[in-house]
Protein backbone atom coordinates (compact mmCIF):
# COMPACT_ATOMS: atom_id res chain seq x y z
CA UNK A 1 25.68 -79.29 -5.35
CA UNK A 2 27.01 -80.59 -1.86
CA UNK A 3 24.21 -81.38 0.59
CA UNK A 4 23.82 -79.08 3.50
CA UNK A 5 25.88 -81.06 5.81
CA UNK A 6 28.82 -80.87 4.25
CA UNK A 7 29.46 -77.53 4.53
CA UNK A 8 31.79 -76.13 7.66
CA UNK A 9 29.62 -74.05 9.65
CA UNK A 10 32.04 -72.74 12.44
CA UNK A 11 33.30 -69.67 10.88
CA UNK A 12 30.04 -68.45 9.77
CA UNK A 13 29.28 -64.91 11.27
CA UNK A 14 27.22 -63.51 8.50
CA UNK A 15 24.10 -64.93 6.79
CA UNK A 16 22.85 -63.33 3.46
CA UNK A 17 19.43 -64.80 1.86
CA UNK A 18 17.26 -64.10 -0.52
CA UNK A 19 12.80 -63.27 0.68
CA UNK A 20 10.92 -64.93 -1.62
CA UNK A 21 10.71 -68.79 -2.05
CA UNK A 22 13.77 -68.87 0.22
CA UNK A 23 12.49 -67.39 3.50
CA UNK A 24 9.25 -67.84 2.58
CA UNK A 25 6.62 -70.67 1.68
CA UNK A 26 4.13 -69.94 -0.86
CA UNK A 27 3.86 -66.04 -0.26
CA UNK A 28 3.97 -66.74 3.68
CA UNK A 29 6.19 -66.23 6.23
CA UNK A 30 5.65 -69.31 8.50
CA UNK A 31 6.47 -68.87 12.64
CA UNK A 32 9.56 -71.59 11.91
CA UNK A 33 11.01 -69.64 8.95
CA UNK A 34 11.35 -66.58 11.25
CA UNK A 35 11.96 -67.94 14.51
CA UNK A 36 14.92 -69.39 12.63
CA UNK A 37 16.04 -65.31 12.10
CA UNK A 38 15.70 -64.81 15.52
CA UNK A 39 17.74 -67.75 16.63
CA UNK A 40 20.41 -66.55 14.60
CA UNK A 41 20.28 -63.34 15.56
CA UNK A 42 20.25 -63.96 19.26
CA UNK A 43 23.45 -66.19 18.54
CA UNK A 44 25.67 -63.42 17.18
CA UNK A 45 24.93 -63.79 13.74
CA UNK A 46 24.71 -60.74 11.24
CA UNK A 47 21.65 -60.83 9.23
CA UNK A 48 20.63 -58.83 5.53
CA UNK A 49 18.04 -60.49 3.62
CA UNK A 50 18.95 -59.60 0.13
CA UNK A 51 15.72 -59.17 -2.23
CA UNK A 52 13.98 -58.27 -5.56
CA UNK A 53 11.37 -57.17 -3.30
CA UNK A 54 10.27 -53.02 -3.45
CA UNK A 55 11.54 -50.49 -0.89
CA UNK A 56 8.42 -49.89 1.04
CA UNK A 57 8.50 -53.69 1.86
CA UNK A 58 12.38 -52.92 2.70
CA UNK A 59 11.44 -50.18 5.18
CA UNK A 60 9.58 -52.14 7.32
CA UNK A 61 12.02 -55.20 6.81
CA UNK A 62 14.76 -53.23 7.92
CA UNK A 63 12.71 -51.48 10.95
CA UNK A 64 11.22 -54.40 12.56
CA UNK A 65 12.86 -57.87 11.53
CA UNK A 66 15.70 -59.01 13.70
CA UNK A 67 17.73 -58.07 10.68
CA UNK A 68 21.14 -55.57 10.45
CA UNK A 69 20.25 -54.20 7.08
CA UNK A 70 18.41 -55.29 3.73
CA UNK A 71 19.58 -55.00 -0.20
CA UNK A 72 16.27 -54.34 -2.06
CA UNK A 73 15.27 -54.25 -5.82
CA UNK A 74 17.85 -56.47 -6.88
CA UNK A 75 20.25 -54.10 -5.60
CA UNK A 76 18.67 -50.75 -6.05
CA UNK A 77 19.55 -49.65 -2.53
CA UNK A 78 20.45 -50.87 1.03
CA UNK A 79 18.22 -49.85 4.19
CA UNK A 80 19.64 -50.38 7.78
CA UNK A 81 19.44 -48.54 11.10
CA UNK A 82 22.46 -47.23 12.29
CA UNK A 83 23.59 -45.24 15.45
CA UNK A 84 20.03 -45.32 16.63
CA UNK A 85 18.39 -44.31 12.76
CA UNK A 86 17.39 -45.72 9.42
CA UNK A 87 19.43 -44.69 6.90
CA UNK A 88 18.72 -45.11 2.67
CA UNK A 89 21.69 -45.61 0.55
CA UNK A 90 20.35 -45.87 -2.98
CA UNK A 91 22.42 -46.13 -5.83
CA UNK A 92 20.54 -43.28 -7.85
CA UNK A 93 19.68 -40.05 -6.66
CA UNK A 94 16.04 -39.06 -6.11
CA UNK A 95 15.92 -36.85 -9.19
CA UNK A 96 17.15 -39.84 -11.37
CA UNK A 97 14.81 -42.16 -9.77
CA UNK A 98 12.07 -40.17 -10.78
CA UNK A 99 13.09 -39.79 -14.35
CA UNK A 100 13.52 -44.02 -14.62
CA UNK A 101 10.59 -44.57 -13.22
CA UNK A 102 8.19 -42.25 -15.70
CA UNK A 103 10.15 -44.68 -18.52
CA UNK A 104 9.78 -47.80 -16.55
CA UNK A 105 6.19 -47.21 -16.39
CA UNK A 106 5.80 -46.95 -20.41
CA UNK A 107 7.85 -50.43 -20.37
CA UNK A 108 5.67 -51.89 -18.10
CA UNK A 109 2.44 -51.24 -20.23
CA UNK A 110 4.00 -52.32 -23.60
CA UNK A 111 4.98 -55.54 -21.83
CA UNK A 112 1.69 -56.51 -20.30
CA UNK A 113 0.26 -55.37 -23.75
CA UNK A 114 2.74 -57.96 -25.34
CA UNK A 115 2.49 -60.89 -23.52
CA UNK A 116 -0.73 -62.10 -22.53
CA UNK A 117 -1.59 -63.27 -19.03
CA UNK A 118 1.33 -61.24 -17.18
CA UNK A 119 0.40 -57.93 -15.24
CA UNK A 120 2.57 -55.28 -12.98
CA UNK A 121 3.37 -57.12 -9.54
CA UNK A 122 1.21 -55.70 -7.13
CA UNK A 123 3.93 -54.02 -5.18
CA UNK A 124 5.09 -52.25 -8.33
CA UNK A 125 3.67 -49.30 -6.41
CA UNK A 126 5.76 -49.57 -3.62
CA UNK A 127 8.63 -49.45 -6.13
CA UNK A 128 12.03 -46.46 -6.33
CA UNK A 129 13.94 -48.07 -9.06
CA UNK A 130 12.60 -51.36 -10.89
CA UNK A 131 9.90 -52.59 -12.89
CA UNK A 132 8.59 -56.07 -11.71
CA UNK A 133 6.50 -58.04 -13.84
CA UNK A 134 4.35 -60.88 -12.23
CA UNK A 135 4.31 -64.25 -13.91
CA UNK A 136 3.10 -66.95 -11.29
CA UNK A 137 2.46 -64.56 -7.71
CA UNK A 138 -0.83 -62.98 -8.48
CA UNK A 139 -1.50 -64.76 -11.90
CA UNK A 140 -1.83 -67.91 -13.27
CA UNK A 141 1.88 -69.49 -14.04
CA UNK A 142 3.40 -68.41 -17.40
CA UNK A 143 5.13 -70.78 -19.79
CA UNK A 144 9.07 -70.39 -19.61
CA UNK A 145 9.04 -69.28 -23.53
CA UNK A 146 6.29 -66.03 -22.16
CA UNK A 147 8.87 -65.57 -19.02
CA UNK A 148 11.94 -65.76 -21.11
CA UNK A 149 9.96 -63.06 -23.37
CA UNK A 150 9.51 -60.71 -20.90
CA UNK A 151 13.02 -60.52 -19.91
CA UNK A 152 13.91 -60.42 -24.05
CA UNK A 153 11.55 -57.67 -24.22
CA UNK A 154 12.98 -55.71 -21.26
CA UNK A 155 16.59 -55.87 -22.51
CA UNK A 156 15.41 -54.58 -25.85
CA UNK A 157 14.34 -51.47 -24.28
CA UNK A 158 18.02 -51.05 -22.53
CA UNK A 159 17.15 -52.51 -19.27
CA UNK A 160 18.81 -55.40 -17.39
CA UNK A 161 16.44 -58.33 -16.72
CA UNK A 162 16.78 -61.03 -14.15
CA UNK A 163 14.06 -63.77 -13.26
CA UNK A 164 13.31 -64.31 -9.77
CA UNK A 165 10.96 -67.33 -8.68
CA UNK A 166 7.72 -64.75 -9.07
CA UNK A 167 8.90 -62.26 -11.03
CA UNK A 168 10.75 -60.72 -14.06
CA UNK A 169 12.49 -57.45 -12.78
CA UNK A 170 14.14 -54.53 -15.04
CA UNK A 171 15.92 -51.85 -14.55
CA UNK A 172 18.48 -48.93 -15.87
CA UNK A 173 21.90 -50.14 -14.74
CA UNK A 174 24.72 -52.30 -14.69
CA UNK A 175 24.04 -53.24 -10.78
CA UNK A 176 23.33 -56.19 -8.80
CA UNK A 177 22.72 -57.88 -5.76
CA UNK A 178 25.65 -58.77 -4.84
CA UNK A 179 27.33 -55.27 -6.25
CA UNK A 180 24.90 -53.36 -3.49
CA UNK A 181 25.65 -55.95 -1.15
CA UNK A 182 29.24 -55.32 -1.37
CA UNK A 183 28.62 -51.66 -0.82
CA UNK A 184 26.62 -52.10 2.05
CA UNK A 185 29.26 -54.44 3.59
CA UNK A 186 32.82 -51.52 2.80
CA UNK A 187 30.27 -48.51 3.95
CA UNK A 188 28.97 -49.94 7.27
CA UNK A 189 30.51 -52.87 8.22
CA UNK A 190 34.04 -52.07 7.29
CA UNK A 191 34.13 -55.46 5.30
CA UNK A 192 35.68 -55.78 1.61
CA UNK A 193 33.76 -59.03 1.28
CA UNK A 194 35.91 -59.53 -1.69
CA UNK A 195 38.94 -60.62 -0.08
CA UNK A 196 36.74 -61.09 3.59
CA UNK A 197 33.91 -63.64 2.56
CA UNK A 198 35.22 -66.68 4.21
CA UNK A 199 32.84 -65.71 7.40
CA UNK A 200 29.22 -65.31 4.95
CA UNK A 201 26.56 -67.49 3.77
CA UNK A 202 24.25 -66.93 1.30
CA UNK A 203 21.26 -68.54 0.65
CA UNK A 204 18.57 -68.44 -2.60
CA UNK A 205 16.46 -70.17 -4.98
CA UNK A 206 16.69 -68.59 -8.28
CA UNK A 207 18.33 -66.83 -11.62
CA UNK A 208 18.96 -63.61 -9.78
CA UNK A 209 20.62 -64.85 -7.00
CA UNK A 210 23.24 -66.38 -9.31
CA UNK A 211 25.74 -63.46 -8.87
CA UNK A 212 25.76 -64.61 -5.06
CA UNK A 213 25.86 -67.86 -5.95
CA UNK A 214 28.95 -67.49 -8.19
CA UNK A 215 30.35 -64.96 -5.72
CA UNK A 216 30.09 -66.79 -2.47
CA UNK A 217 31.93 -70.12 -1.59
CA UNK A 218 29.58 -70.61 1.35
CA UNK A 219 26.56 -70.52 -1.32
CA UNK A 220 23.40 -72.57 -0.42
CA UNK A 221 20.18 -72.95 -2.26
CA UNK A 222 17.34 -74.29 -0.74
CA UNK A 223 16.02 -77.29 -3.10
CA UNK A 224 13.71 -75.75 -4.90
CA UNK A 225 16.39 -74.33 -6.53
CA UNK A 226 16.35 -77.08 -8.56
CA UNK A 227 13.92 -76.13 -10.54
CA UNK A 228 16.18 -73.19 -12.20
CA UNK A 229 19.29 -76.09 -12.45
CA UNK A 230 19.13 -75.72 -16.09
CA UNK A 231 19.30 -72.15 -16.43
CA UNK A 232 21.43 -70.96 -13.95
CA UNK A 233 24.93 -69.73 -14.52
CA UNK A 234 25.92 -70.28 -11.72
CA UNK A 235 24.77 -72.71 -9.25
CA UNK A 236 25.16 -72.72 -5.22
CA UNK A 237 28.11 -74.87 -3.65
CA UNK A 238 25.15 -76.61 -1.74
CA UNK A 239 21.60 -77.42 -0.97
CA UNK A 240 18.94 -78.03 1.72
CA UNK A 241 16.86 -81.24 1.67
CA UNK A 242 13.81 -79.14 2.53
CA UNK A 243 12.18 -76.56 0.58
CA UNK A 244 11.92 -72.46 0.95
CA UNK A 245 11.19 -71.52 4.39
CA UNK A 246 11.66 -75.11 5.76
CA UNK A 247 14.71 -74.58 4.07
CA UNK A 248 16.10 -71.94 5.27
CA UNK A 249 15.29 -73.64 9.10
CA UNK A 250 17.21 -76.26 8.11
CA UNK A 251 20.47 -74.01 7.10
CA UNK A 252 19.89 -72.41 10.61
CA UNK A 253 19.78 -75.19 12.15
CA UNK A 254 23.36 -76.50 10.90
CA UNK A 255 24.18 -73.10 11.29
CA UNK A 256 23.81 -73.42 14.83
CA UNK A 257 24.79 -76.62 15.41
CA UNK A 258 21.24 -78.40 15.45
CA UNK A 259 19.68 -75.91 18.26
């Protein structure tokens, strides 16, 4: 991985990024983390945080952060407002929702049955298409073998399975981040990112982001990412010196030319 200086930051219009341990800092939002989102967005930039996190985080997200959009649930959906309302572009229909998430919810209590010292994240509630099981937000750190179990136990019962920095997430489906991403970008934008992604940065910190990371040329993790070096396969083109939020300042900051 390049350092953060290396990469060419004058054709950057677009800036993708993971929430958690990316934008954030231990759970929190700090004033620098943000104010660097609204320094980019007063400079032009397009902005879609791309997340594990649940939809009723993603409807305020996309309602009052200076953001253009958001990908939520590893992919699930995207939320953005557009010609003056939000809109909800989800990749199942409401019906099927519903039917995942009554089997979802019988996953969910043979995994915390299964492995001892996990539990539902607490925004499982909040949730239209995943399961997210916590193993270090709300509960005391798991061992990679009882992470690494969870997502073995998830696949067993037909789901896909990627680990984020908090949790372990599941669902019924072949999608992605980056596959909703894409969508979002041909439906509203009017960008095949495919063939148009010379202009877009992404940045993350962990397994699930490595379909960006692989997809992306202009892929940056913030250095924590470090910690998943081993296990990723596929690892950003470059990293921050700073960590998570501070991070994420930092790519601004080269972003924008040190302002």
């Amino acid at each position: 991985m390049k350092p953060i200086s290396a990469l060419d930051a004058r054709a950057i219009r677009v800036v993708l990024f993971d929430i958690d341990d990316t934008l954030t800092t231990e759970g929190k939002l700090t004033a620098a983390a943000y104010a660097a989102l609204e320094r980019l967005k007063t400079a032009g930039r397009r902005l879609v945080p791309v997340t594990g996190r649940p939809a009723g985080w993603c409807d305020h997200i996309a309602r009052m952060w200076p953001v253009d959009a958001v990908v939520g649930e590893n992919g699930a959906f995207y939320f953005g407002t557009f010609e003056g309302r939000l809109v909800k572009q989800y990749q199942d229909d409401a019906p099927t929702r519903a039917r995942k998430r009554t089997l979802l919810a019988g996953i969910g209590e043979r995994i915390v049955a299964a492995v001892p010292g996990c539990a539902l994240a607490s925004d499982q509630a909040y949730r239209e298409s995943d399961l997210a099981i916590d193993y270090c937000e709300d509960v005391a750190p798991l061992a990679v073998e009882k992470v690494e179990r969870i997502a073995s136990l998830m696949r067993e019962a037909g789901l896909t399975a990627k680990v984020s920095s908090i949790h372990v997430n599941g669902w019924f489906g072949e999608y992605d981040k980056l596959a909703m991403t894409r969508r979002l970008f041909a439906e509203r934008f009017g960008i095949d990112l495919a063939s148009d992604a010379s202009g877009v940065v992404f940045a993350g910190d962990s397994p699930n982001d490595a379909p960006m990371f692989g997809f992306f040329e202009n892929s940056v993790g913030v250095a924590n990412v470090r910690r998943f070096e081993s296990v990723l396969p596929h690892l950003p083109k470059y990293v921050t010196q700073a960590a998570a939020g501070a991070g994420f300042a930092e790519l601004a900051a080269h972003l924008l030319g040190g302002a």
